[in-house]
Protein backbone atom coordinates (compact mmCIF):
# COMPACT_ATOMS: atom_id res chain seq x y z
CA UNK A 1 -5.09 26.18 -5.09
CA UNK A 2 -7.51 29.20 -4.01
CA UNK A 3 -6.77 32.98 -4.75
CA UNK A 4 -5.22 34.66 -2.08
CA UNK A 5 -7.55 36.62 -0.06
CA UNK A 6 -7.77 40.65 -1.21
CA UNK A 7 -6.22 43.01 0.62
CA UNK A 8 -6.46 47.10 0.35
CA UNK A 9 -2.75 48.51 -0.49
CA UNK A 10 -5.25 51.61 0.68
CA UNK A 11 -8.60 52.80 1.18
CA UNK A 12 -10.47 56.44 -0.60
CA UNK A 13 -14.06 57.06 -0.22
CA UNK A 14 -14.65 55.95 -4.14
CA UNK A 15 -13.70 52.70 -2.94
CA UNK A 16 -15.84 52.45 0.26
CA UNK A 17 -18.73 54.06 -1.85
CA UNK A 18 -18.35 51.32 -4.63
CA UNK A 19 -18.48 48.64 -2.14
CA UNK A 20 -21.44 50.13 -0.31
CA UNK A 21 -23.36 50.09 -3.76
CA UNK A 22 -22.54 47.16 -4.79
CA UNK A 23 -19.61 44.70 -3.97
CA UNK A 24 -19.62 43.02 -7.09
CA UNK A 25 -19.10 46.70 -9.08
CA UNK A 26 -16.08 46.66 -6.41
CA UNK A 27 -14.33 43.52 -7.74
CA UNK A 28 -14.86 44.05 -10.75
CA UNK A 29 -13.35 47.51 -10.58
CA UNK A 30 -10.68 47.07 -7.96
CA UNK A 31 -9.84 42.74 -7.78
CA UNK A 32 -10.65 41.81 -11.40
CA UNK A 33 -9.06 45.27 -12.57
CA UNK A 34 -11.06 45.52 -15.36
CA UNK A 35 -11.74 48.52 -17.70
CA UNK A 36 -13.71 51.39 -16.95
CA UNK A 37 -16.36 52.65 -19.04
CA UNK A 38 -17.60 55.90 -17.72
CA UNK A 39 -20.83 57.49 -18.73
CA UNK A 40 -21.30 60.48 -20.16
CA UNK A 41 -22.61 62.27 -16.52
CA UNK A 42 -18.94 60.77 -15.13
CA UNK A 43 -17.06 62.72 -17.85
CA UNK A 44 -18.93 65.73 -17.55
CA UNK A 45 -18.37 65.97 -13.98
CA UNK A 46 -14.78 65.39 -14.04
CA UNK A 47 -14.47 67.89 -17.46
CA UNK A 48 -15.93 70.62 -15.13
CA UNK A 49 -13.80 69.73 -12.11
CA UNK A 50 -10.16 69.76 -14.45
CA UNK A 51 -11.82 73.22 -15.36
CA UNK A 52 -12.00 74.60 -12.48
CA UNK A 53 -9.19 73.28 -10.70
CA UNK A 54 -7.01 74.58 -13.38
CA UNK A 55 -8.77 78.46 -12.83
CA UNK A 56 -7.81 78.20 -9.16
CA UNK A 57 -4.29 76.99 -9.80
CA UNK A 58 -3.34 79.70 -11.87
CA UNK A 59 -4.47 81.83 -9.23
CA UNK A 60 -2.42 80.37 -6.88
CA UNK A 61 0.47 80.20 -9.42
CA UNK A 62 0.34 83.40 -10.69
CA UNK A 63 -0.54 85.32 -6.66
CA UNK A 64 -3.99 87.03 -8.76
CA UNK A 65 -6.28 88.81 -6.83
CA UNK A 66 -9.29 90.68 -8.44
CA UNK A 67 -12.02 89.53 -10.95
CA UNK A 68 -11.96 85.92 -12.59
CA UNK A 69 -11.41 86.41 -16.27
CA UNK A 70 -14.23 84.74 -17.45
CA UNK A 71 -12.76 84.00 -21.51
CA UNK A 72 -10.09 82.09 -19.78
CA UNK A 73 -12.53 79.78 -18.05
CA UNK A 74 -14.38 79.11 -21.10
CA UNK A 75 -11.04 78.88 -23.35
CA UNK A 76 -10.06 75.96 -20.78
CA UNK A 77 -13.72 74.50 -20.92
CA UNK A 78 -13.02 74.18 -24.65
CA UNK A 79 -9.68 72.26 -24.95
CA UNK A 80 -10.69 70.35 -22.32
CA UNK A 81 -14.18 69.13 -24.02
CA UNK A 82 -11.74 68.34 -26.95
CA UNK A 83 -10.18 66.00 -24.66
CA UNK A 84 -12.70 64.43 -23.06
CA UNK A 85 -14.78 61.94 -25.37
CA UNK A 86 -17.83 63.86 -25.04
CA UNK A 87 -20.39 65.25 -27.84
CA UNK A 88 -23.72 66.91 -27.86
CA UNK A 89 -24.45 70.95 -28.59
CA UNK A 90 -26.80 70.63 -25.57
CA UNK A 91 -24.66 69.20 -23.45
CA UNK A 92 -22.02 71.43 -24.17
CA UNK A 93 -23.97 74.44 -24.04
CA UNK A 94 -24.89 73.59 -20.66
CA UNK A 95 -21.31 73.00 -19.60
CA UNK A 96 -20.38 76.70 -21.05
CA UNK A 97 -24.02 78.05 -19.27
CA UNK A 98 -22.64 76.49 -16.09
CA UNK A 99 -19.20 77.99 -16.03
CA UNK A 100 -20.71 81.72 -17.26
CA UNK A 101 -23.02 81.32 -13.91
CA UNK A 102 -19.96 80.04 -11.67
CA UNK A 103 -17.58 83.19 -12.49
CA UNK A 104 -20.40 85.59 -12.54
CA UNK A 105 -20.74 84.15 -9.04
CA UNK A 106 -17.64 83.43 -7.75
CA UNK A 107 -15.91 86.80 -9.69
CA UNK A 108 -13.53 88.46 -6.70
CA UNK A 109 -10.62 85.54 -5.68
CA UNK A 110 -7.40 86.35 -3.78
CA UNK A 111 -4.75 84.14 -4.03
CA UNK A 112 -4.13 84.33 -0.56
CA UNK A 113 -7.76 83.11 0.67
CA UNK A 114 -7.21 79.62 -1.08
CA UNK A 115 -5.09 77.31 1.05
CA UNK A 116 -5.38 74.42 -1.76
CA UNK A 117 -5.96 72.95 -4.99
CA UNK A 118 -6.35 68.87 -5.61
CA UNK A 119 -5.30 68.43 -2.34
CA UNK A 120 -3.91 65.08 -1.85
CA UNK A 121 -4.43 63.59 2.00
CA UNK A 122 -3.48 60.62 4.07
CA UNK A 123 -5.31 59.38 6.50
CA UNK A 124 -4.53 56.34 9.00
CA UNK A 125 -7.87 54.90 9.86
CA UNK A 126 -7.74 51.99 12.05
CA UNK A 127 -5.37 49.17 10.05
CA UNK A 128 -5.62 51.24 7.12
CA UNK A 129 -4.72 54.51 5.51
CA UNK A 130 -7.26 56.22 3.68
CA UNK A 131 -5.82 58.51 0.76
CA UNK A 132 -8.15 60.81 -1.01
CA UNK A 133 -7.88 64.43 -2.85
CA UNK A 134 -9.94 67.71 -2.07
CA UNK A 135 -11.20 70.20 -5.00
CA UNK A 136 -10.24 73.30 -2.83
CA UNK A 137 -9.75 74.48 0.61
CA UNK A 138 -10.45 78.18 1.09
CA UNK A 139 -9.13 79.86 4.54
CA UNK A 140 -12.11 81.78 6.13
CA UNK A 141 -10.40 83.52 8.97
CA UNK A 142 -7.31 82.71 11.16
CA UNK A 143 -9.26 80.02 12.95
CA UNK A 144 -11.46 79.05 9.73
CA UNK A 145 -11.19 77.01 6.85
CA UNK A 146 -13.92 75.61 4.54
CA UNK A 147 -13.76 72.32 2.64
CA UNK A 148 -15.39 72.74 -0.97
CA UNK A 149 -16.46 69.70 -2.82
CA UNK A 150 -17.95 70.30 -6.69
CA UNK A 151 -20.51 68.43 -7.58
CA UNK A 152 -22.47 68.24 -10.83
CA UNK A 153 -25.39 66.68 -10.08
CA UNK A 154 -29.08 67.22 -11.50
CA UNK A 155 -30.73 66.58 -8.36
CA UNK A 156 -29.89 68.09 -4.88
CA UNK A 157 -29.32 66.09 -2.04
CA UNK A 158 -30.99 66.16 0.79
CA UNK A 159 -30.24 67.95 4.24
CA UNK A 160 -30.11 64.51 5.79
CA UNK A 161 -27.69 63.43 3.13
CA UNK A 162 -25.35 66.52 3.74
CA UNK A 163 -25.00 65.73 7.42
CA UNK A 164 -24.37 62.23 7.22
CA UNK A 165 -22.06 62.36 4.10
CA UNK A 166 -19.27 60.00 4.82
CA UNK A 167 -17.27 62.06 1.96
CA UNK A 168 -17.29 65.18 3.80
CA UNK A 169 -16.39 63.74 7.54
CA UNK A 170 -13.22 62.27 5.57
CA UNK A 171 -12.29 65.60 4.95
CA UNK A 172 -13.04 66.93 7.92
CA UNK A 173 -9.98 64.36 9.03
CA UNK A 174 -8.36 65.51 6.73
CA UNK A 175 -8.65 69.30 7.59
CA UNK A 176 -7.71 68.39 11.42
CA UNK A 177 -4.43 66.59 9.59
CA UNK A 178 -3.48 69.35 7.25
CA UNK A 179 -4.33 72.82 9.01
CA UNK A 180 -4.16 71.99 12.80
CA UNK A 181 -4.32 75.26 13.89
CA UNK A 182 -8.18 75.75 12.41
CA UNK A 183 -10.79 75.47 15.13
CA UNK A 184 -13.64 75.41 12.49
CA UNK A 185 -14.04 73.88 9.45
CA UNK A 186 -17.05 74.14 7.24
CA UNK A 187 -17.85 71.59 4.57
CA UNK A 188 -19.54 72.33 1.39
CA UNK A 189 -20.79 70.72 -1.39
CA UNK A 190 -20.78 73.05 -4.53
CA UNK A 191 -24.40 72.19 -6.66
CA UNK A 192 -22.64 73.45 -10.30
CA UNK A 193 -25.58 72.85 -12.00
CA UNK A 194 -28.03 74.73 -9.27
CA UNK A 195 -25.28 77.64 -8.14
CA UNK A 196 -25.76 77.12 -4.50
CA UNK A 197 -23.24 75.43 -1.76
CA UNK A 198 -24.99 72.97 0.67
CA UNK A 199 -23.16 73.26 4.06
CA UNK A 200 -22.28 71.57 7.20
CA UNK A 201 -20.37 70.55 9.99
CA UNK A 202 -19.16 67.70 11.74
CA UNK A 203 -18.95 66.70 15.90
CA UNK A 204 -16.32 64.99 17.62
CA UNK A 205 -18.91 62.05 18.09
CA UNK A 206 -19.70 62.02 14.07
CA UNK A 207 -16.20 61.13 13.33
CA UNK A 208 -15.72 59.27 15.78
CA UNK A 209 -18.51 57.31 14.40
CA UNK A 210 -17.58 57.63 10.68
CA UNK A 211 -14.06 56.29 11.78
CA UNK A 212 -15.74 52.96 13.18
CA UNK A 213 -17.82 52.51 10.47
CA UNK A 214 -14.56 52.96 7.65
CA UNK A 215 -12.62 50.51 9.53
CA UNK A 216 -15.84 47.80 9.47
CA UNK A 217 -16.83 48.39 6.19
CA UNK A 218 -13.24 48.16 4.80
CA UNK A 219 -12.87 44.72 6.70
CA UNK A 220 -15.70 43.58 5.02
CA UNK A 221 -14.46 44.79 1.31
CA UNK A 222 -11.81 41.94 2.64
CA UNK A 223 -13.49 39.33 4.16
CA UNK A 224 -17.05 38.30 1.90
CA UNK A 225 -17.07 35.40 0.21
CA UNK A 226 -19.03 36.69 -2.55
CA UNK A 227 -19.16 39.79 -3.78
CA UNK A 228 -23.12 39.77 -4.91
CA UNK A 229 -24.59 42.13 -7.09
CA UNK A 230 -26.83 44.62 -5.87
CA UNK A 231 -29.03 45.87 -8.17
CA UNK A 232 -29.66 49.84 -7.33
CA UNK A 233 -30.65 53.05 -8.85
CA UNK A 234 -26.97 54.30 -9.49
CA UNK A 235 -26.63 50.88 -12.03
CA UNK A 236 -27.57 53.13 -14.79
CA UNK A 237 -24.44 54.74 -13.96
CA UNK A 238 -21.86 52.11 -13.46
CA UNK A 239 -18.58 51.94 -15.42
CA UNK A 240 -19.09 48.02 -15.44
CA UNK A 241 -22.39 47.73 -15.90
CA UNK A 242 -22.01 46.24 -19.12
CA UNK A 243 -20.21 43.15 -17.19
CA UNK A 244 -22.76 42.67 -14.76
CA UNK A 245 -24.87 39.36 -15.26
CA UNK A 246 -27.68 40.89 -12.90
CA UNK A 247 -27.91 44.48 -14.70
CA UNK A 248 -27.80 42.44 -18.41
CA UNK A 249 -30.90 40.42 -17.10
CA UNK A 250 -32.89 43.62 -15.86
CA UNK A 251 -32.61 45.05 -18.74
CA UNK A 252 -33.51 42.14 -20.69
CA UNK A 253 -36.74 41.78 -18.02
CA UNK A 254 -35.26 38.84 -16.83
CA UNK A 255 -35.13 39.43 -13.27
CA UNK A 256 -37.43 37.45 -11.00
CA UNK A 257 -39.78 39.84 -9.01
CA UNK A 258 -40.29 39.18 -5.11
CA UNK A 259 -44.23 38.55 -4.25
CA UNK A 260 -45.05 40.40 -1.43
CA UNK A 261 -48.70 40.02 0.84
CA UNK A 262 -50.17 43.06 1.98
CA UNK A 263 -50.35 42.08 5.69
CA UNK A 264 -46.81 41.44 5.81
CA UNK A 265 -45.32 45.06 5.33
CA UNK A 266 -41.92 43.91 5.45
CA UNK A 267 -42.33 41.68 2.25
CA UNK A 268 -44.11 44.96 1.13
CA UNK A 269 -41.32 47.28 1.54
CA UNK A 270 -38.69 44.70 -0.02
CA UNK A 271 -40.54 44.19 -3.15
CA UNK A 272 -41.29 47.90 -3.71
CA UNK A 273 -37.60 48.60 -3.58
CA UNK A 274 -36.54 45.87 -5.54
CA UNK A 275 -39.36 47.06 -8.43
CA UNK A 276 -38.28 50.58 -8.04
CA UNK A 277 -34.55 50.04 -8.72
CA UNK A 278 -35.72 47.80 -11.62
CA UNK A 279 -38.09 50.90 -12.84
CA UNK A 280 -34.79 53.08 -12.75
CA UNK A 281 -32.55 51.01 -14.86
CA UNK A 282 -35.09 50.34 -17.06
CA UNK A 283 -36.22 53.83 -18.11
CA UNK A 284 -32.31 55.10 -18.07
CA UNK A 285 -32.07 52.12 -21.09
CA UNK A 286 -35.01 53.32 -22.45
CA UNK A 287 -33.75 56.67 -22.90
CA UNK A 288 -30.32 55.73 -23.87
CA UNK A 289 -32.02 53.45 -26.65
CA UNK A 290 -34.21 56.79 -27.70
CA UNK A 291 -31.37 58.82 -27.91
CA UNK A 292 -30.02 56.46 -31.09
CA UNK A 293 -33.17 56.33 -32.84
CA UNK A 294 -33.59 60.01 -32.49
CA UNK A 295 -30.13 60.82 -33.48
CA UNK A 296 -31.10 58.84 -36.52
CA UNK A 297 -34.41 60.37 -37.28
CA UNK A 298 -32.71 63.67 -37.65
CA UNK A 299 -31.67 62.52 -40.81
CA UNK A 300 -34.64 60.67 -41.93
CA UNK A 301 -38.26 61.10 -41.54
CA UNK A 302 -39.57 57.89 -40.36
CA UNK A 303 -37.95 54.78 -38.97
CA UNK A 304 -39.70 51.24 -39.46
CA UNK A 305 -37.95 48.74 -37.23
CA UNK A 306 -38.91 45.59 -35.40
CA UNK A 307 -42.58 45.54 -36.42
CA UNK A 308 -42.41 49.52 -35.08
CA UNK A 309 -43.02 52.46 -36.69
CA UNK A 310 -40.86 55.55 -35.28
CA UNK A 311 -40.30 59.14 -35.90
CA UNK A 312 -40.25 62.91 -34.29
CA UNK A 313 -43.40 64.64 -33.44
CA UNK A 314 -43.68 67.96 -32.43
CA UNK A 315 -46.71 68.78 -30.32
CA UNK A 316 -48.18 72.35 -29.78
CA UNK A 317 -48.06 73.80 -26.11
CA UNK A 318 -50.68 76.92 -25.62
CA UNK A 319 -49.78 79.68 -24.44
CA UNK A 320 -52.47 82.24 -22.83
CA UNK A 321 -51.56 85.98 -23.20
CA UNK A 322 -52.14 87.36 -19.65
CA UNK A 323 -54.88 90.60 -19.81
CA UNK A 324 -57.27 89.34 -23.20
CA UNK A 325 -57.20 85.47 -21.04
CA UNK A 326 -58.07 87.52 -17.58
CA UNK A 327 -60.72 89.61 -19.66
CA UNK A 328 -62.75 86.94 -20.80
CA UNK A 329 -62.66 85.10 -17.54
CA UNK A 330 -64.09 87.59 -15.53
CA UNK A 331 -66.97 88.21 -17.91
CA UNK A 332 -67.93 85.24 -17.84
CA UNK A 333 -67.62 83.88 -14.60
CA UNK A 334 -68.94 86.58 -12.81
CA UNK A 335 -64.72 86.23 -10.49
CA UNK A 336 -63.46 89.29 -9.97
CA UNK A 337 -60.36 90.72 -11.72
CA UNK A 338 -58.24 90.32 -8.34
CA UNK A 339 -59.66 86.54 -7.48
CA UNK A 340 -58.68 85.43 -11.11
CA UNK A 341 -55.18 86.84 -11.06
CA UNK A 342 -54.73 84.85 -7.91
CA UNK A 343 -55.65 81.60 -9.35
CA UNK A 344 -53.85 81.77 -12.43
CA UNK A 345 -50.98 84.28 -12.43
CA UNK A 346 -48.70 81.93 -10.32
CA UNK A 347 -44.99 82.07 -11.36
CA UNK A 348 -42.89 78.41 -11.15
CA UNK A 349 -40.22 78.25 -9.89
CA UNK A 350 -38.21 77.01 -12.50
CA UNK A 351 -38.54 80.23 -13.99
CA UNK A 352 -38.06 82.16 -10.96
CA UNK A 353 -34.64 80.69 -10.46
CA UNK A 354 -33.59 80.51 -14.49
CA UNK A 355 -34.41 84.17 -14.31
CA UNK A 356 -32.60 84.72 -10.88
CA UNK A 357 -29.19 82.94 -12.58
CA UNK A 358 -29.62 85.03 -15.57
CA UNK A 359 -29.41 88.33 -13.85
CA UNK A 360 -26.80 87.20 -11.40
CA UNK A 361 -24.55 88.48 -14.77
CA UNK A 362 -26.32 91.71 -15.23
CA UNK A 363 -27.12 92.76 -11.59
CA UNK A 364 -24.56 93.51 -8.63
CA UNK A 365 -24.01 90.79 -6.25
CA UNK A 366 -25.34 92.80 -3.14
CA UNK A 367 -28.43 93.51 -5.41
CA UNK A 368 -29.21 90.08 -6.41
CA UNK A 369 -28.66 89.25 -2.91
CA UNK A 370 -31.52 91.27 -1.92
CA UNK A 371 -33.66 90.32 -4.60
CA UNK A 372 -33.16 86.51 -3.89
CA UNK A 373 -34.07 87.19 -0.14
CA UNK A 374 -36.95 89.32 -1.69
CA UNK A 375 -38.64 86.67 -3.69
CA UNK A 376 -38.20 84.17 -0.19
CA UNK A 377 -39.96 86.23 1.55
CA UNK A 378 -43.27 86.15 -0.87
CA UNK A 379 -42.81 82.58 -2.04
CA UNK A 380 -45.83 79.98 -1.16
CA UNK A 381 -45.09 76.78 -0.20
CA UNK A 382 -47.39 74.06 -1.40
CA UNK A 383 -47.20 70.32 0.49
CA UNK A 384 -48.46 67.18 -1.14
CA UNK A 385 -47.62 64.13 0.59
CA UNK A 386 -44.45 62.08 -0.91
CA UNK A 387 -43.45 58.65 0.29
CA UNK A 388 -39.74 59.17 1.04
CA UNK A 389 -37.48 56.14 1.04
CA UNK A 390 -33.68 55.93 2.33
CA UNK A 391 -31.17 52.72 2.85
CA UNK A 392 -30.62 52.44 6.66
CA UNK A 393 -27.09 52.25 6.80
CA UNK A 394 -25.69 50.49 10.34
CA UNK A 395 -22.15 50.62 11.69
């Protein structure tokens, strides 16, 4: 007798994400029902999220208006690592450096301004109903509201990504559903880890879009035959990774790589993603795998395992003190003083903007305002040409 066929009791954009991915990750996680195993990056994320949404609910609760206390933030950053399963000084650190650099940010709140907390939604869809929470909802004005999504990721996304975000055009739903009365609504993603909000906006023709493509993706969560395993760079992420025949044999090196020929491009382009994902979930193994030897080695000096020989080296970096280094340059290179500061005295920006978030506690907000808009102004942009790849996603 076959298994009857799966049906959503309900739809939320983790689901239609998962199954985008990888439908295999999906019935594993949502037919099969098996165990999660989040990663550490998964735990993080959601211990900063319980964070904050606990900060804004007591300012709801308790009607505040005026500065964040910032000790209270960290206090609930604290209990809430204890909870969490997490451990690492440098992670942590960076979890308590993220917070300081939110409430210096974010200080001033009313009560009044924020509309909602972990705000739960319903959406029907088509045949289904979508249900899915928001981190906050801020009122702008009387005809304003703005949709705020944390997010903890290392890397940014791109402009592209912003606008075509299937995430954020379920909330915009969601904000026609829930405050009917607000002509605009702004969408944000909130970049903890790089203190800036990417923002956007959504058409009438974008949802109507996103609503056509949620109703044919969700029919298809319900109708495969097989739900294949698509190897991609977000496997080193996946709670059920460690169930996944496909991930278990690319990490073993077991995974069969497509030939391509040069004059056919299309062979081309499928090989160089499929060795590219490979690539990814191979070095996030790799570093997983150093992170045990190395947690070892700070207890011993050397490690002899496997026919290897492993321990910690610590190589010098040179550092070149700025007038004695521009002195002996322009002696003997006949440059001028002026010539060799441009060539060498060029600041990164990495610095720049670790500088930038450490003042953003010392300075005033309209100050370091004007010196961010400052440093724009006299920033060089340098192009080198990247080969950018994206999915093409059809409805």
């Amino acid at each position: 007798m076959s298994a009857p066929q799966f049906k959503n009791a309900y739809l939320s954009f983790s689901r239609l994400k998962r199954f985008e991915s990888c439908p295999l990750s999906f019935k594993l996680h949502y037919i099969d029902r098996l165990k999660s195993a989040p990663d550490d990056p998964l735990k993080f994320g959601s211990l900063l999220h319980t964070v904050l949404e606990n900060v804004y609910q007591w300012v709801i609760d308790e009607e505040f208006a005026g500065r964040l206390d910032e000790e209270r933030a960290l206090a609930l950053y604290r209990n809430e690592w204890g909870k969490s399963g997490l451990a690492g000084l440098g992670l942590f650190q960076e979890g308590l450096a993220i917070l300081n650099s939110y409430i210096s940010e974010n200080a001033m709140v009313d009560h009044r301004d924020i509309l909602a907390v972990e705000q739960e939604f319903r959406l029907p869809v088509g045949d289904f109903e979508v249900l899915g929470y928001i981190d906050r909802v801020d009122r702008i004005d009387d005809e304003t509201v703005e949709i705020i999504d944390y997010k903890s990721n290392r890397l940014l996304f791109t402009r592209d990504e912003v606008a075509n975000d299937l995430q954020l055009s379920l909330y915009h739903m969601a904000a026609q559903q829930l405050w009917p009365w607000a002509k605009n609504i702004r969408l944000a993603f909130h970049m903890l880890r790089h203190s800036i909000k990417m923002q956007t906006e959504r058409t009438e023709e974008q949802i109507d879009a996103a609503k056509q493509y949620i109703v044919s993706l969700a029919r298809q969560t319900e109708s495969v035959s097989t739900y294949a395993p698509q190897l991609n760079p977000n496997c080193q992420y996946c709670d059920h990774r460690q169930h996944c025949p496909a991930y278990q044999d690319a990490v073993a090196g077991k995974v069969e790589v497509l030939k391509s020929s040069k004059e056919d491009l299309e062979s081309v382009a499928r090989e160089r993603e499929q060795v590219a994902n490979l690539a990814k979930i191979l070095y996030a193994r790799k570093s997983e795998l150093e992170r045990i030897l190395k947690a070892k080695l700070k207890d011993e000096d050397t490690l002899e395992l496997a026919g290897m020989v492993y321990r910690m080296s610590h190589s010098a970096q040179l550092t070149y003190p700025v007038e004695p280094t521009l002195q002996v340059i322009t002696e003997l290179t006949g440059l001028d003083e002026d010539d060799a500061r441009d060539r060498l005295l060029v600041v990164d920006k990495s610095r720049v903007d670790a500088l930038l978030k450490k003042l953003a506690k010392e300075m005033e907000r309209p100050d370091h305002r004007m010196l961010k808009a400052r440093l724009a102004t006299i920033a060089k942009k340098k192009f080198s040409p990247r080969l950018y790849a994206k999915k093409e996603v059809r409805s």
